[in-house]
Protein backbone atom coordinates (compact mmCIF):
# COMPACT_ATOMS: atom_id res chain seq x y z
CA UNK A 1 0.00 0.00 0.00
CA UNK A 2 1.67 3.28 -1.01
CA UNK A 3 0.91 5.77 1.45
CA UNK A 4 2.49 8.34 0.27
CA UNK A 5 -0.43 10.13 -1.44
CA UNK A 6 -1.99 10.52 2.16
CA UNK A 7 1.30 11.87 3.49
CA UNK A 8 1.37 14.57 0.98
CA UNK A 9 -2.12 15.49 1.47
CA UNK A 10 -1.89 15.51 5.08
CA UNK A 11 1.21 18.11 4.87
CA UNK A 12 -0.38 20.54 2.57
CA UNK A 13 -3.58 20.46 4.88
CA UNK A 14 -1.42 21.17 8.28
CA UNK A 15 0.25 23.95 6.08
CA UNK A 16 -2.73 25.41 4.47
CA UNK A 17 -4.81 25.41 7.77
CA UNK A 18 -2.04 26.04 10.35
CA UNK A 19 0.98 28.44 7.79
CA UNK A 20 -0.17 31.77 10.22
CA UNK A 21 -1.70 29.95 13.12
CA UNK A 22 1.04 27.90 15.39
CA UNK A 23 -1.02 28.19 18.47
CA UNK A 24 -3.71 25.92 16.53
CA UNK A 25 -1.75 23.86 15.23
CA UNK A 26 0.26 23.55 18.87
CA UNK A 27 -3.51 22.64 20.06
CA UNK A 28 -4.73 20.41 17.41
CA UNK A 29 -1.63 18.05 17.57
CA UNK A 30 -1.56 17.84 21.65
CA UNK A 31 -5.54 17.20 21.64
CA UNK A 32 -5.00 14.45 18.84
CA UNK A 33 -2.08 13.03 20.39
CA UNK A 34 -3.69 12.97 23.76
CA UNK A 35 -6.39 11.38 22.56
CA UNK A 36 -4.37 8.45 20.32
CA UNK A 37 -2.72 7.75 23.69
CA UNK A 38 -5.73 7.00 25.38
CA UNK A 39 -7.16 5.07 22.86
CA UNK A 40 -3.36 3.05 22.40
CA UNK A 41 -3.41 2.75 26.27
CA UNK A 42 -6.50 1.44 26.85
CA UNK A 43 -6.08 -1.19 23.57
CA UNK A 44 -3.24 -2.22 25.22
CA UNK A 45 -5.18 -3.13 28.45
CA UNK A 46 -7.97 -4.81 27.04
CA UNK A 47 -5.53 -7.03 24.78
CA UNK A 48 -3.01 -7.63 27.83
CA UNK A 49 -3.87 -11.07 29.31
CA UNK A 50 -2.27 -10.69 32.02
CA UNK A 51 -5.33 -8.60 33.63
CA UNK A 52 -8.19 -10.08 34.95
CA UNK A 53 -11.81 -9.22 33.75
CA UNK A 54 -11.70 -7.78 37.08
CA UNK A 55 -8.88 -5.50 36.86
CA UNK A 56 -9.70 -4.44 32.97
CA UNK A 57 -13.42 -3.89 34.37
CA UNK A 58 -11.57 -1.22 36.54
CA UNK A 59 -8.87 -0.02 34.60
CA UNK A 60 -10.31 0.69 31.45
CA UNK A 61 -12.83 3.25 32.29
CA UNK A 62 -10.19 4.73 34.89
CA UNK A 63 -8.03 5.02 31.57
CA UNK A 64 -10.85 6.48 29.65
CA UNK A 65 -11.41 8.85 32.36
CA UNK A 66 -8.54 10.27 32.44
CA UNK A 67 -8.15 10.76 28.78
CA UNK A 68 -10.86 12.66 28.91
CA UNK A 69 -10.16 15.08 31.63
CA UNK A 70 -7.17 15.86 29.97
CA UNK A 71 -8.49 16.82 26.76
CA UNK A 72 -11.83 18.91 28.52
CA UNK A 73 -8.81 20.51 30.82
CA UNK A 74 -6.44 21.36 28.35
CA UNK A 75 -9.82 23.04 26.35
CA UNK A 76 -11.30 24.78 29.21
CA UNK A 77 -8.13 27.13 29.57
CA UNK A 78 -6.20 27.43 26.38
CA UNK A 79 -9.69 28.34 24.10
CA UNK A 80 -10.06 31.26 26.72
CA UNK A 81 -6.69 32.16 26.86
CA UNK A 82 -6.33 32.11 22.82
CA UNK A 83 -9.19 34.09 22.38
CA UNK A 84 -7.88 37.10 25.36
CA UNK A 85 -4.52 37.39 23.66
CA UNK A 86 -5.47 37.45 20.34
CA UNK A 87 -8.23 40.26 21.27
CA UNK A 88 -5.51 42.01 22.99
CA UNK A 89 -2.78 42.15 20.21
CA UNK A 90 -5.45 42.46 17.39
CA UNK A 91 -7.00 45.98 19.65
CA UNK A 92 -2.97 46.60 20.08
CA UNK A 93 -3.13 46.43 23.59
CA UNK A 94 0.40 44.63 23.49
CA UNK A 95 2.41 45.11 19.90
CA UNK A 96 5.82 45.65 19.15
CA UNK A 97 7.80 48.85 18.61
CA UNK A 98 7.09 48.91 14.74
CA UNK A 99 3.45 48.64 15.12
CA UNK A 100 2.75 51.17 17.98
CA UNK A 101 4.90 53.38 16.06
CA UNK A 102 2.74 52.37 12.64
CA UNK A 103 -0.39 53.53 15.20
CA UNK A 104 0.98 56.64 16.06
CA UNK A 105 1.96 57.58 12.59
CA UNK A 106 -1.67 57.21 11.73
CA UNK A 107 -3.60 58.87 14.70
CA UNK A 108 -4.55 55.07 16.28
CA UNK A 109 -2.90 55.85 19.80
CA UNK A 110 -7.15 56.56 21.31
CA UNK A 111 -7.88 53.03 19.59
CA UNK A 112 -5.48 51.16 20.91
CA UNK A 113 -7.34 48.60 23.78
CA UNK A 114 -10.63 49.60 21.64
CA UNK A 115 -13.15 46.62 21.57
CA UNK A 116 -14.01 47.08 17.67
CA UNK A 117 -10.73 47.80 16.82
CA UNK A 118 -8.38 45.37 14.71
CA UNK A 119 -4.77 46.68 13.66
CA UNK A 120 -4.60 43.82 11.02
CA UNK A 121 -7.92 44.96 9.33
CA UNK A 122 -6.93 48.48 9.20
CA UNK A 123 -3.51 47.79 7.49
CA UNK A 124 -5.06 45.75 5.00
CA UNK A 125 -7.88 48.30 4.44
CA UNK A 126 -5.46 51.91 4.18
CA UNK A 127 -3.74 49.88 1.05
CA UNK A 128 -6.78 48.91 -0.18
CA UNK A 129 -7.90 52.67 0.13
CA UNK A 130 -4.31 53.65 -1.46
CA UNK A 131 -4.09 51.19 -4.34
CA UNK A 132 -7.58 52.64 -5.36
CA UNK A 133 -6.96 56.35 -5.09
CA UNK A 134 -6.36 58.54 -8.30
CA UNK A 135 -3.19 60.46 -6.19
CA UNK A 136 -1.49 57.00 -5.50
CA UNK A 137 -1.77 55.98 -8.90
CA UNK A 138 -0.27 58.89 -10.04
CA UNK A 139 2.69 58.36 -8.45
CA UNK A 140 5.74 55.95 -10.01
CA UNK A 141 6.14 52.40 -9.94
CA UNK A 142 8.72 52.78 -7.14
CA UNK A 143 7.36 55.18 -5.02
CA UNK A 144 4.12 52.90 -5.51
CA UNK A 145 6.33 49.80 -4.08
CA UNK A 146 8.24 52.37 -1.62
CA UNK A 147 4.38 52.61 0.25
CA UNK A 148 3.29 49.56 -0.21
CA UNK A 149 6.06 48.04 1.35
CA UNK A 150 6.14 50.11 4.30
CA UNK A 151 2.55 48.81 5.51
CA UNK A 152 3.34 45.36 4.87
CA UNK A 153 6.55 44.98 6.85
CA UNK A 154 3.86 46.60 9.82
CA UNK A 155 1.44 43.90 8.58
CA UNK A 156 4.37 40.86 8.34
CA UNK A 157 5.16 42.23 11.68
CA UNK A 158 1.93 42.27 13.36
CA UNK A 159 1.12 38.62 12.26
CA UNK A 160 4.76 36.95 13.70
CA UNK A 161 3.70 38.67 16.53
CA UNK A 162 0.76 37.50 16.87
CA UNK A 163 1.71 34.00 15.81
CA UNK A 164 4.27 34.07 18.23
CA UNK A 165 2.48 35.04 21.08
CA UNK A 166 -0.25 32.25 20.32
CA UNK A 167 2.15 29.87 20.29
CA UNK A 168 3.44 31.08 23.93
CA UNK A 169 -0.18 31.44 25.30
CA UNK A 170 -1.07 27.63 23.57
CA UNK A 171 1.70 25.97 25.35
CA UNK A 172 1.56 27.77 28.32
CA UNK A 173 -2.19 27.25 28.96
CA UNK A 174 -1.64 23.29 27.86
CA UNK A 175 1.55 22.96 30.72
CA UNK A 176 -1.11 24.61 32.64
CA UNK A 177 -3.82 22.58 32.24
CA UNK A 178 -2.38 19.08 32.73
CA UNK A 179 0.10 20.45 35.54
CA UNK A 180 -2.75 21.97 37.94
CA UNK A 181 -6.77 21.46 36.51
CA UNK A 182 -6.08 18.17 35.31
CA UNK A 183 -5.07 16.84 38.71
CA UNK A 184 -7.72 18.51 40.18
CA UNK A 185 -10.54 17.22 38.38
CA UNK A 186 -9.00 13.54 38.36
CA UNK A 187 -8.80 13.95 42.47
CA UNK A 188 -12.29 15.13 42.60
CA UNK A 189 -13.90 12.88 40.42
CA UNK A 190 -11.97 10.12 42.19
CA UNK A 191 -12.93 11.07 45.65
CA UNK A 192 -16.50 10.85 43.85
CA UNK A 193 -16.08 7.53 42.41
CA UNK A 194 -14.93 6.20 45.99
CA UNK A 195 -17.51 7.45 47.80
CA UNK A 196 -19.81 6.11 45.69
CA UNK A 197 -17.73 2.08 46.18
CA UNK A 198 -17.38 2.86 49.61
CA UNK A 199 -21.45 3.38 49.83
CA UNK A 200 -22.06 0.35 48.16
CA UNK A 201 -19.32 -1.46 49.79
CA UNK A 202 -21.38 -0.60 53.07
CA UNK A 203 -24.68 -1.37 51.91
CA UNK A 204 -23.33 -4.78 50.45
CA UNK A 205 -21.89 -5.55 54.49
CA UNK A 206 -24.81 -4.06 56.23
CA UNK A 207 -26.81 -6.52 53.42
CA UNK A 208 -24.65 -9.24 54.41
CA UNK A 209 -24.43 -8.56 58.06
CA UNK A 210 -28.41 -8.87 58.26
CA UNK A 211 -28.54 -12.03 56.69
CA UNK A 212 -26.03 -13.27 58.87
CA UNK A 213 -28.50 -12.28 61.86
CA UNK A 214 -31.41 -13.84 60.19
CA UNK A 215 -29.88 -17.24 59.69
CA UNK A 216 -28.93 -17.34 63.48
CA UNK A 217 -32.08 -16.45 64.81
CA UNK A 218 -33.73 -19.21 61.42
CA UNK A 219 -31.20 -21.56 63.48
CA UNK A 220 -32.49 -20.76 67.80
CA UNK A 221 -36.26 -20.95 65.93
């Protein structure tokens, strides 16, 4: 089976999807690999003899479990914290040197934090506006490109930037999220899950106990 067809595919689709957007592409591959280890792990109990129906009985949906709680922990804070970061380098909130001093050129310093606002968007609009005015295309070739290429080293800059800092928040909130909620959850819904055996470990005695008491006074009758 040549497989080498799908390999190709499956590169151009991480590079078209993920080419601006490490922070995805950080989450996508730690959520899939997360969840191929589960599913390895728990293969690998069910198809070890070596555990009893008992143990698998109990092991497997402990396995599950925690498989899960990783992936719902890992979601809970890096989504959020993707979404805050990116809001607060698209408003400007934090940016480099080159594009606060891009905003300031172009009377943006009372819209920088602003809620609506998007630096990106407005870069890529202003050349928009330029390439379609009659005073730009007056001007020569060069002093066309000269422009041009001023407001997309801002733009190029902007977007590493805010790749970058994706990236940071992505792994940061995953380290995060299996170092602290992850262990928190698992602990809680363990405590849970042994209350609940301890219950029915009682009721099973107290079950047991009566019939014990039965039988003896079945016996003095």
């Amino acid at each position: 089976m040549n497989i080498e067809p799908f390999i190709r595919k499956s590169i151009n689709w991480i590079y078209k999807h993920f080419e601006k957007g490490s922070g995805a592409m950080i989450l996508v591959t730690s959520l899939t690999g997360m969840g191929v280890s589960t599913i390895a792990q728990t293969c690998a109990i069910i198809f070890n003899k070596k555990y009893t129906d008992k143990q698998k009985a109990f092991m497997i949906p402990q396995e599950l479990t925690e498989g899960i709680i990783n992936i719902c922990s890992m979601l809970l804070i890096t989504k959020p914290a993707q979404r805050f970061v990116r809001k607060l380098v698209k408003t400007g909130k934090i940016a480099t040197k080159q594009t606060l001093q891009y905003m300031k050129e172009n009377d943006l310093a009372d819209k920088r934090g602003a809620k609506n606002f998007d630096i990106g968007l407005f870069i890529k609009e202003k050349m928009a506006k330029l390439e379609g005015s009659e005073e730009f295309s007056s001007l020569a070739q060069e002093e066309k490109n000269k422009i041009l290429t001023g407001h997309l080293d801002v733009l190029d800059n902007y977007s590493v930037y805010a790749d970058s800092i994706s990236a940071i928040t992505t792994t940061a909130g995953s380290a995060l999220s299996l170092a602290v909620l992850a262990p928190l959850i698992r602990n809680s819904v363990a405590a849970k899950y042994q209350k609940v055996n301890m219950n029915r470990l009682q009721k099973h005695y107290q079950e047991y106990e009566n019939r014990k008491i039965y039988n003896t006074d079945s016996l003095k009758i």
